[in-house]
C-alpha atoms as a PDB file:
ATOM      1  CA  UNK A   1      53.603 -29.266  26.389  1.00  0.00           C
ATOM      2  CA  UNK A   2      53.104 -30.403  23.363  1.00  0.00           C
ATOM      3  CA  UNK A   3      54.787 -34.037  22.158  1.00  0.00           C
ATOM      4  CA  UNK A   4      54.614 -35.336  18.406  1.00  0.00           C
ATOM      5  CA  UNK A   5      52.271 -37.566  17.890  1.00  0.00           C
ATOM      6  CA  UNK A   6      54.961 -40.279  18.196  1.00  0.00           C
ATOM      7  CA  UNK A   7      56.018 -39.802  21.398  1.00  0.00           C
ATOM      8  CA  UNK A   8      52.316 -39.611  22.787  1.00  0.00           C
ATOM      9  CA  UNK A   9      50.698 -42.484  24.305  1.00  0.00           C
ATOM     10  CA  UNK A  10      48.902 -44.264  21.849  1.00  0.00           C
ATOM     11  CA  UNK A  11      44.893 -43.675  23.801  1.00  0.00           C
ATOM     12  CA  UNK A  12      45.943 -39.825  23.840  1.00  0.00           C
ATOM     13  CA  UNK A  13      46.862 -39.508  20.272  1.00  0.00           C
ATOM     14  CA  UNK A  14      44.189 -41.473  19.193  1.00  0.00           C
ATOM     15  CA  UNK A  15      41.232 -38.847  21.317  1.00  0.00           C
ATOM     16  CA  UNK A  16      43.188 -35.856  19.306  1.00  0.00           C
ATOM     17  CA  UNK A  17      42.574 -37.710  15.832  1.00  0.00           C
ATOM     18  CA  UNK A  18      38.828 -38.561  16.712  1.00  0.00           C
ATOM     19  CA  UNK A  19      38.081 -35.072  18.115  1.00  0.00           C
ATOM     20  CA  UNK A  20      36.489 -32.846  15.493  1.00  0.00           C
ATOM     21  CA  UNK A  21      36.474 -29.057  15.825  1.00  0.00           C
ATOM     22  CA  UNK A  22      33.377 -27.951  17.906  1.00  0.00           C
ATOM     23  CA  UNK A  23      30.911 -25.937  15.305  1.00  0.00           C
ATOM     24  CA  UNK A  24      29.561 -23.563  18.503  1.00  0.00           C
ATOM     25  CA  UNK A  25      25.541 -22.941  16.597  1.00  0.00           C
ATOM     26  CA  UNK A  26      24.587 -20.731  19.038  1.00  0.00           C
ATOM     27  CA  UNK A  27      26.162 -17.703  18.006  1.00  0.00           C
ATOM     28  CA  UNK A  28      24.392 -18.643  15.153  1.00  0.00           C
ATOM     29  CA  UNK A  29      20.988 -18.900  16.358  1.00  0.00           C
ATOM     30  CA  UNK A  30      21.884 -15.388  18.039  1.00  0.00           C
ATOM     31  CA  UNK A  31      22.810 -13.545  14.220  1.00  0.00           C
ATOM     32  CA  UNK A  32      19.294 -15.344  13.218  1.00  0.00           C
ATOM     33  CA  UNK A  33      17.302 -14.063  15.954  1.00  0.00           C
ATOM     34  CA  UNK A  34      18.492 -10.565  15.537  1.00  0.00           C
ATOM     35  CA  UNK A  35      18.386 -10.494  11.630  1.00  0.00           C
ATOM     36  CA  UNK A  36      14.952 -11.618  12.103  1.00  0.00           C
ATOM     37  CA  UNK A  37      14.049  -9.064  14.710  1.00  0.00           C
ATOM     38  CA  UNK A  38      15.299  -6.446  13.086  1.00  0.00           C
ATOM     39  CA  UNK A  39      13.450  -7.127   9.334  1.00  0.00           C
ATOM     40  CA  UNK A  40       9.900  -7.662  11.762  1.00  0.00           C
ATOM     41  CA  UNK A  41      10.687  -4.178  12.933  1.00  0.00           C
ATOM     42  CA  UNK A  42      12.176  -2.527   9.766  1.00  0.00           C
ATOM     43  CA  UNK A  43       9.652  -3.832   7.468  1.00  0.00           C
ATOM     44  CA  UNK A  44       5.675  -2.781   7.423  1.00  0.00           C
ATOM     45  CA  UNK A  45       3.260  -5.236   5.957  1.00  0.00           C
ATOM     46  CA  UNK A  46       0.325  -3.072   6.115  1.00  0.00           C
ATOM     47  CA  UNK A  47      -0.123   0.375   4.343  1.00  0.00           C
ATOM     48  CA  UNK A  48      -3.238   1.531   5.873  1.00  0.00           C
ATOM     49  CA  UNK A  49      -4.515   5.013   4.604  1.00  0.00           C
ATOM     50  CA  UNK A  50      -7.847   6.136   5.025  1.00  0.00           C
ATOM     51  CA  UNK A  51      -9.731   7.641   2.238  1.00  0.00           C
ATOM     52  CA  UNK A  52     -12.975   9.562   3.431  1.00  0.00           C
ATOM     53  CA  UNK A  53     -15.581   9.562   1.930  1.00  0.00           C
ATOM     54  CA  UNK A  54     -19.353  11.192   2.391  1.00  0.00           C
ATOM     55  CA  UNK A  55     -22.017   9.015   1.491  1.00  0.00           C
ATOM     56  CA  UNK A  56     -25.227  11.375  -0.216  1.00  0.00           C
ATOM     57  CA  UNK A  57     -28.652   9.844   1.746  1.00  0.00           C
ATOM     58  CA  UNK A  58     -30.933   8.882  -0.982  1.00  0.00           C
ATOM     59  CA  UNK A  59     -33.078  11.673  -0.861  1.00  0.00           C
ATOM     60  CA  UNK A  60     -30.767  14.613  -1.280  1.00  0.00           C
ATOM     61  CA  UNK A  61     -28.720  13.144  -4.275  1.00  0.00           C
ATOM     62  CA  UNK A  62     -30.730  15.342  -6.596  1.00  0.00           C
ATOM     63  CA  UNK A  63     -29.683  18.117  -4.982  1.00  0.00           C
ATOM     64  CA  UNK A  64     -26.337  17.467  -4.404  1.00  0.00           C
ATOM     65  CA  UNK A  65     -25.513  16.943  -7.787  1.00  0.00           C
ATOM     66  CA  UNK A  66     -26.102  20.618  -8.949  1.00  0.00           C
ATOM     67  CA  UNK A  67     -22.411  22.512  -9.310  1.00  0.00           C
ATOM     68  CA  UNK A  68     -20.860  19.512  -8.865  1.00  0.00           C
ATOM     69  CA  UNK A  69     -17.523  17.723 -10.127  1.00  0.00           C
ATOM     70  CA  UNK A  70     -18.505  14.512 -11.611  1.00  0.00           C
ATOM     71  CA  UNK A  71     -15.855  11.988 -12.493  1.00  0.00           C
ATOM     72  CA  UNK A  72     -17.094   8.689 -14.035  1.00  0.00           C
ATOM     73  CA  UNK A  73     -14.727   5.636 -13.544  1.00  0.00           C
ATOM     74  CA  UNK A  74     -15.461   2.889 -16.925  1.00  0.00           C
ATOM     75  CA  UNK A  75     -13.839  -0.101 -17.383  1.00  0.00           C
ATOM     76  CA  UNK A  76     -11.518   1.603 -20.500  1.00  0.00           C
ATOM     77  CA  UNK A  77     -10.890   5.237 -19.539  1.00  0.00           C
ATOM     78  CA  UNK A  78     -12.015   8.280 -17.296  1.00  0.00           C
ATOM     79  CA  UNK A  79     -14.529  11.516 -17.825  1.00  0.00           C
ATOM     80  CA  UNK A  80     -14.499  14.335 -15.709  1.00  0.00           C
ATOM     81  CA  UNK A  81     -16.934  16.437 -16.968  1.00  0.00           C
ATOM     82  CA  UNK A  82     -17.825  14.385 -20.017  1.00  0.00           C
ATOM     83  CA  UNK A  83     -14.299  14.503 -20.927  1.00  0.00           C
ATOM     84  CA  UNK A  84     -12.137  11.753 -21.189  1.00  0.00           C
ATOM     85  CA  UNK A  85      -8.912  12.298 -18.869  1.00  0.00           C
ATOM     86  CA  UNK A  86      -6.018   9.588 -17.943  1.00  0.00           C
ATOM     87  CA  UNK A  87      -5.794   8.830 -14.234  1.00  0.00           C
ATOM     88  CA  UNK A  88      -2.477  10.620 -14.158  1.00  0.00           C
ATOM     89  CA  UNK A  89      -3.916  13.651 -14.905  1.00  0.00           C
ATOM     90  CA  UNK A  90      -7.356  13.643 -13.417  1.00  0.00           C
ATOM     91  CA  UNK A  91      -6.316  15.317  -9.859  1.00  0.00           C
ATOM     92  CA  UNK A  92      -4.389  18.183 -11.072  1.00  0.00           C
ATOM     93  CA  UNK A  93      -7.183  18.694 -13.394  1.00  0.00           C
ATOM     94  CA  UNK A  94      -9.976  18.460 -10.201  1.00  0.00           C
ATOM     95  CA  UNK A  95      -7.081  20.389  -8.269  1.00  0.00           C
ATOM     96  CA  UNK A  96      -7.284  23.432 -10.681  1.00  0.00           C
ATOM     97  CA  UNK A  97     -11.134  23.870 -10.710  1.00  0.00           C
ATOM     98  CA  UNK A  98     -11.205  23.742  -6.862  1.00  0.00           C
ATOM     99  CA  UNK A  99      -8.436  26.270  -6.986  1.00  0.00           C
ATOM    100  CA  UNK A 100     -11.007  28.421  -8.971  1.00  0.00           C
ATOM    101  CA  UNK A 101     -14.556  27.383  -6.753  1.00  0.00           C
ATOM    102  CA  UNK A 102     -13.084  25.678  -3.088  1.00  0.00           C
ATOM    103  CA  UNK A 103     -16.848  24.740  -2.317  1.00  0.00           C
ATOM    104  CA  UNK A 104     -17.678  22.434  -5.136  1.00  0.00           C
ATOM    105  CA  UNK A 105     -18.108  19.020  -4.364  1.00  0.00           C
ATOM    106  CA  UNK A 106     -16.364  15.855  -6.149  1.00  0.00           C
ATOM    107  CA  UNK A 107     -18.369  13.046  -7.357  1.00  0.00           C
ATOM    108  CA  UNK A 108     -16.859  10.009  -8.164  1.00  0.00           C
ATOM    109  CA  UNK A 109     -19.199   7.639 -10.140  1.00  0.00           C
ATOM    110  CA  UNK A 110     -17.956   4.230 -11.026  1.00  0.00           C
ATOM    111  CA  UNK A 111     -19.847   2.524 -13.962  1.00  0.00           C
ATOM    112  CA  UNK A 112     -20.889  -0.884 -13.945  1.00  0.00           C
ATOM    113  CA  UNK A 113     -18.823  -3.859 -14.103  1.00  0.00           C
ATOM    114  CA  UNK A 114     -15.510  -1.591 -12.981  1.00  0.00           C
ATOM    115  CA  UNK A 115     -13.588  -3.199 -10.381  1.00  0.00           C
ATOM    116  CA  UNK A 116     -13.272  -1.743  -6.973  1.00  0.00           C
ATOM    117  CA  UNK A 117      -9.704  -1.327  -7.445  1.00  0.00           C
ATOM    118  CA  UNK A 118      -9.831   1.034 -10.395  1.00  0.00           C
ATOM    119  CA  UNK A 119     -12.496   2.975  -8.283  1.00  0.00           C
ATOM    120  CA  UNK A 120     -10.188   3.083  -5.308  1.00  0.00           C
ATOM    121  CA  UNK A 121      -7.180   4.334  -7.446  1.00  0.00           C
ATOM    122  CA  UNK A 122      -8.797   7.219  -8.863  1.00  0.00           C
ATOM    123  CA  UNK A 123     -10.162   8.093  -4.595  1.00  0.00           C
ATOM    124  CA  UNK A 124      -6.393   7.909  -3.789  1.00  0.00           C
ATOM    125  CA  UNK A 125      -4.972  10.004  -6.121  1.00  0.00           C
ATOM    126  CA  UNK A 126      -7.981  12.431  -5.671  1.00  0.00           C
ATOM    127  CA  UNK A 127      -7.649  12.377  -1.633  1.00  0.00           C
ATOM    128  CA  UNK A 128      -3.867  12.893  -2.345  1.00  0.00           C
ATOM    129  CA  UNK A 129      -4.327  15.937  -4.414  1.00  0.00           C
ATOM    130  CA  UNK A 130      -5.871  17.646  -0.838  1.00  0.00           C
ATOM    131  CA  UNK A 131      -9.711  16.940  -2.271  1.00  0.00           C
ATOM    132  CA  UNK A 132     -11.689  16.935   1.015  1.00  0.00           C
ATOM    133  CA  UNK A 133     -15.386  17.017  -0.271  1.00  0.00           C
ATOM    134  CA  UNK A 134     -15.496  13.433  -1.875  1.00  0.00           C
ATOM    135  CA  UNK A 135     -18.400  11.503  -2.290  1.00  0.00           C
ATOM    136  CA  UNK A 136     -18.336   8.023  -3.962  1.00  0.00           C
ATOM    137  CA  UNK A 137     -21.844   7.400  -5.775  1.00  0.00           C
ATOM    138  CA  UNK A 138     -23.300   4.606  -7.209  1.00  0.00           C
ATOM    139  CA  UNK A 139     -24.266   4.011 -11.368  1.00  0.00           C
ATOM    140  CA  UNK A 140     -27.924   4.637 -11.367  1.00  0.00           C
ATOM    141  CA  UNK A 141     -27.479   7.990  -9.449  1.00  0.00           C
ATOM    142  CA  UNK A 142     -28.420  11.545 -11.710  1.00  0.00           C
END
């Protein structure tokens, strides 16, 4: 039963004027606890691909180099073959000549003074193309 405020006692109208709504916070805390469950489990923060990679021994580099697909990584452009190339196109372009000869072997030679990333691009988009024989040599190597 409510009474107006008028015809309450004065101590019971006056604990209705000093109560305040009650703000419950944990259903809050519950919404923040799942929204941050569920981004931890939606999200990835690593992208972790593998590029493999056969490293020549010292001694049978020589060798290894005859018939061979050599792509040089500079600091300003790309060769394959000699040839200057753009990075977009350099795996179709290794793609079609292992198309024609499935044995031959990919070298990937990064000059000196390129950075590891620009190296690491060209392996990706190589290793994505389906090249499987992919070694990564170093400058001096002939």
């Amino acid at each position: 039963m409510n009474l107006p405020a008028s015809a309450q006692p004065a101590s019971l109208a006056a604990d209705q004027r000093r109560r305040r709504p009650l703000v419950g916070l944990t259903p809050l805390i519950d919404v923040v606890f799942i929204l941050l469950v569920f981004f931890m489990l939606a999200s990835s923060f690593l992208d972790w691909r593998a590029i493999e990679l056969n490293a020549p021994a010292e001694a049978s580099v020589a060798g290894t180099l005859e018939g061979a697909l050599l792509i040089e990584v500079r600091a300003d452009d790309l060769r394959l073959g000699g040839e200057a190339i753009s990075l977009g196109a350099v795996a179709q372009a290794v793609r079609g000549r292992l198309d024609e000869a499935p044995d031959t072997r990919v070298l990937v030679r990064p000059a000196e003074g390129v950075e590891l990333q620009r190296a690491v691009d060209v392996l990706d988009r190589l290793s994505a193309a389906g090249v499987t024989d992919l070694s990564l040599i170093r400058a001096g190597a002939r």
